[in-house]
C-alpha atoms as a PDB file:
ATOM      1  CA  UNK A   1       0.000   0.000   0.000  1.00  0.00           C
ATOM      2  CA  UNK A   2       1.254   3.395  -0.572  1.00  0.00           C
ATOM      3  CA  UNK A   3       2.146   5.475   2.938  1.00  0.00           C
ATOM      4  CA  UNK A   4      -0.436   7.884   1.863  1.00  0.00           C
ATOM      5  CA  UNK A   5      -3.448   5.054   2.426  1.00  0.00           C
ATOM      6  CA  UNK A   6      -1.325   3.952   5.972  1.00  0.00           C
ATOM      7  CA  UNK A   7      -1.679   8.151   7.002  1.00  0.00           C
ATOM      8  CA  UNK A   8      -5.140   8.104   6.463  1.00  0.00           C
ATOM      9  CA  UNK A   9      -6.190   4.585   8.560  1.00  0.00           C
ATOM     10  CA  UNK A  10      -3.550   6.080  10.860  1.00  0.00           C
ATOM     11  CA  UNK A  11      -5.315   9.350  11.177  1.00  0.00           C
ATOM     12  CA  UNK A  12      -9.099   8.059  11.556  1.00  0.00           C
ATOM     13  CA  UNK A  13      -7.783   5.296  14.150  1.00  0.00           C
ATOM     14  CA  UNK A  14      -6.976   8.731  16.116  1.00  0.00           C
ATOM     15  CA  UNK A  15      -9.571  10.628  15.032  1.00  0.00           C
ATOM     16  CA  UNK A  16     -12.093   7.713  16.278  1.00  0.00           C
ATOM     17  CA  UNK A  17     -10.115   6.763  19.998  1.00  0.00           C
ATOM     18  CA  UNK A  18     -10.429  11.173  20.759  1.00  0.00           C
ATOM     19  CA  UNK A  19     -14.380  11.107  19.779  1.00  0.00           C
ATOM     20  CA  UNK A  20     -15.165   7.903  21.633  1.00  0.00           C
ATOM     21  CA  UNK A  21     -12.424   7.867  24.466  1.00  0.00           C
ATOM     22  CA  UNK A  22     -13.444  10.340  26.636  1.00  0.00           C
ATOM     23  CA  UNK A  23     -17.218   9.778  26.834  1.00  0.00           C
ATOM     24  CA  UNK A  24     -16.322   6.097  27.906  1.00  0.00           C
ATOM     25  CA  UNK A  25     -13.616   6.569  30.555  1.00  0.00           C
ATOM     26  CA  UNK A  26     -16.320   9.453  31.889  1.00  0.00           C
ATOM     27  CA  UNK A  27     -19.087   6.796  32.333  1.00  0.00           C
ATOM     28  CA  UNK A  28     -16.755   3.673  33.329  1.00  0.00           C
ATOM     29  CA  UNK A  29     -17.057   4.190  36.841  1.00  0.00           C
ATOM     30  CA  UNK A  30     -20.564   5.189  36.942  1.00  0.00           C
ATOM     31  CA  UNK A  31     -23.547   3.095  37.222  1.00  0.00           C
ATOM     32  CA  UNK A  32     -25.513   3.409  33.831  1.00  0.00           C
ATOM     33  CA  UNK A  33     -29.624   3.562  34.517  1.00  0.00           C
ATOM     34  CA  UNK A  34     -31.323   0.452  33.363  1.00  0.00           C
ATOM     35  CA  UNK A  35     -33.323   2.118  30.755  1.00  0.00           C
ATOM     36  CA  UNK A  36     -29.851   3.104  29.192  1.00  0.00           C
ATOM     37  CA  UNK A  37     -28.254   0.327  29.818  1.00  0.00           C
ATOM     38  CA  UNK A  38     -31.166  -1.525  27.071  1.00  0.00           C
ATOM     39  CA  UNK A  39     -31.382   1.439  24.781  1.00  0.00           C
ATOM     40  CA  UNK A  40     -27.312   0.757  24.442  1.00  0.00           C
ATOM     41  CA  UNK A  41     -27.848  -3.150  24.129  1.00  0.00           C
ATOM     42  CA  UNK A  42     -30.853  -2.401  21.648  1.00  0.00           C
ATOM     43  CA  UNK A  43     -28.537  -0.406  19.189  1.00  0.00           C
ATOM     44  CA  UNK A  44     -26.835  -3.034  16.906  1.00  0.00           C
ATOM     45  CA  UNK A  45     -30.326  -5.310  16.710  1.00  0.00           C
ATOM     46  CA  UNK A  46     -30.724  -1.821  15.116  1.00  0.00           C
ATOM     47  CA  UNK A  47     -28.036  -1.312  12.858  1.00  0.00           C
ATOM     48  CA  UNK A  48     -27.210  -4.595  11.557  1.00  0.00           C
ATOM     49  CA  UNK A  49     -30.713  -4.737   9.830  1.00  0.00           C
ATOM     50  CA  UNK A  50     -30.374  -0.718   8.716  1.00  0.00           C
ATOM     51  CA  UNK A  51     -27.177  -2.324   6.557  1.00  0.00           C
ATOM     52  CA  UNK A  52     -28.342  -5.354   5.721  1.00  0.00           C
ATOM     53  CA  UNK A  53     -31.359  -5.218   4.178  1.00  0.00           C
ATOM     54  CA  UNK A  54     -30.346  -2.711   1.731  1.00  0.00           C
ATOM     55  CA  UNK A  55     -27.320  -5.377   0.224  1.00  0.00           C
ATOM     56  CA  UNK A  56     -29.774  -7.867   0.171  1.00  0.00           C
ATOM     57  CA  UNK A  57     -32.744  -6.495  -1.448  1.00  0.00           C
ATOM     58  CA  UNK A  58     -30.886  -4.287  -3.695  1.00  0.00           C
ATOM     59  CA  UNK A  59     -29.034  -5.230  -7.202  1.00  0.00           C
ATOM     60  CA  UNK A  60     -26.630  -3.272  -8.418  1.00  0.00           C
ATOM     61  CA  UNK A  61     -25.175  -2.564 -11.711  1.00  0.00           C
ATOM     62  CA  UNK A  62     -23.896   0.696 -14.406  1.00  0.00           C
ATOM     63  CA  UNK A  63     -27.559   2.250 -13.831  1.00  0.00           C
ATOM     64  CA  UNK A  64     -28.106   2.194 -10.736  1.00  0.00           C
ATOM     65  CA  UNK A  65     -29.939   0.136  -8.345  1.00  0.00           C
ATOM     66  CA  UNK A  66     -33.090  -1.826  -8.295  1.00  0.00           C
ATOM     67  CA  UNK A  67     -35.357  -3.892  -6.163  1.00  0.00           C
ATOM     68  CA  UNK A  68     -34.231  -7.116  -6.461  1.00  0.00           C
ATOM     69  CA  UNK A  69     -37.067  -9.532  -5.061  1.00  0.00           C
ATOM     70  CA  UNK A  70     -36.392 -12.161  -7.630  1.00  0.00           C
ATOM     71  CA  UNK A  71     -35.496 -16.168  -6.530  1.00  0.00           C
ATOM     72  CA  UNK A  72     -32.646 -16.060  -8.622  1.00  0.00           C
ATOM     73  CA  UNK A  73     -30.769 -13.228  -6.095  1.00  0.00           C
ATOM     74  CA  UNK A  74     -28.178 -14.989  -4.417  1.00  0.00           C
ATOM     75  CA  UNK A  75     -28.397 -12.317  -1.253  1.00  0.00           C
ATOM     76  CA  UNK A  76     -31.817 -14.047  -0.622  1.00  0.00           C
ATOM     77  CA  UNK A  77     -31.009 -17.099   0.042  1.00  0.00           C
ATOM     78  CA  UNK A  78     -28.057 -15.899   1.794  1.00  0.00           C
ATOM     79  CA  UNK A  79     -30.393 -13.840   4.162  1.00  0.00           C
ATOM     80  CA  UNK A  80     -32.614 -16.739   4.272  1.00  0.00           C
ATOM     81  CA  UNK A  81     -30.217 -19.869   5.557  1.00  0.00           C
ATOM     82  CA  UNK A  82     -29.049 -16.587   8.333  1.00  0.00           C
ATOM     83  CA  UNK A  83     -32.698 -16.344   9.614  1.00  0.00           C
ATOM     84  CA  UNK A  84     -32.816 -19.697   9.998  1.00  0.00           C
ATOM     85  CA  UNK A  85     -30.102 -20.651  11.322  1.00  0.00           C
ATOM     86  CA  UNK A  86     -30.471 -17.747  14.100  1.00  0.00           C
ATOM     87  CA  UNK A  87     -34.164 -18.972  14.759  1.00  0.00           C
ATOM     88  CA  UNK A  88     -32.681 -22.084  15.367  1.00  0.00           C
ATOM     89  CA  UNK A  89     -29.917 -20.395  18.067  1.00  0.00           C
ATOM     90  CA  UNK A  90     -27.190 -21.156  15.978  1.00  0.00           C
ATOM     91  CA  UNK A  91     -23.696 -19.792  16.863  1.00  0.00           C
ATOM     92  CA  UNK A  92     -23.123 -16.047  15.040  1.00  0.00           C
ATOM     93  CA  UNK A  93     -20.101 -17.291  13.596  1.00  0.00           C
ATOM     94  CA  UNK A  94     -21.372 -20.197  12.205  1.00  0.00           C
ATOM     95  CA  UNK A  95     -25.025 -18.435  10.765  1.00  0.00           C
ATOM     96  CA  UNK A  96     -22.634 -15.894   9.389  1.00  0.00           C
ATOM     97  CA  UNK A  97     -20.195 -18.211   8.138  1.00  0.00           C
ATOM     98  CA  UNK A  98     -22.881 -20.544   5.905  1.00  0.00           C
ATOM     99  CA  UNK A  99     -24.803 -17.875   4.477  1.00  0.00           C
ATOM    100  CA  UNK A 100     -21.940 -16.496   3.090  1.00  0.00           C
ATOM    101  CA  UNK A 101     -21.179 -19.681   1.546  1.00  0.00           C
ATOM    102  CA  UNK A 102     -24.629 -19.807   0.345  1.00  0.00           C
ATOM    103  CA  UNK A 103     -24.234 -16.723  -1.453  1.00  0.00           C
ATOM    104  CA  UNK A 104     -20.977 -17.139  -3.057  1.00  0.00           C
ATOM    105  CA  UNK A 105     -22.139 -21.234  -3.995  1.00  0.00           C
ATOM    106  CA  UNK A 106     -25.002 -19.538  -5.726  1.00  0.00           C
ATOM    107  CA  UNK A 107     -23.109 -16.973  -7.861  1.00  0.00           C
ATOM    108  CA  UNK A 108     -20.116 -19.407  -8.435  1.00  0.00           C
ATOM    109  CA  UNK A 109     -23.218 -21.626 -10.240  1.00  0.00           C
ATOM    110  CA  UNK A 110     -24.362 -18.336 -12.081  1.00  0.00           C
END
């Protein structure tokens, strides 16, 4: 990599520690109330979805994007073996793991 692309990860590492640093070592010691305490859990069943859904519903190519609802879109079935398998309790890295290789089986066939 060029040192240019090295300044730059170096320089949002930093930039990232100095925004989130000193809100945590202000609360570390302190007791959060319980209604915080689930907001903060509640935030990533929040934003996993908010990223997800898009890449799986969405195709796309040199025009833009589409709705992509078809049985042929590999994301689907990806998205569908991960809903399963997390019904079913499955370990993360294991749902994760499988419906990746569902998706790249299915466009390796295509």
């Amino acid at each position: 990599m060029r040192g240019d692309v090295w300044l730059v990860i170096g320089g949002m590492a930093v930039a990232t520690y100095l925004t989130r640093a000193p809100l945590l070592l202000a609360l570390a010691r302190r007791p959060l109330p319980p209604r915080l305490r689930l907001w903060l859990r509640l935030i990533p069943l929040a934003v996993l979805p908010a990223i997800a859904i898009p890449l799986v519903l969405l195709e796309r190519d040199g025009a833009g994007a589409r709705l992509a609802v078809a049985l042929a879109h590999p994301p689907l079935w990806g998205a569908a073996v991960v809903l399963a398998l997390a019904a079913l309790r499955v370990n993360l890295l294991v749902t994760v793991t499988l419906g990746v290789a569902v998706v790249a089986f299915l466009r390796a066939l295509a």
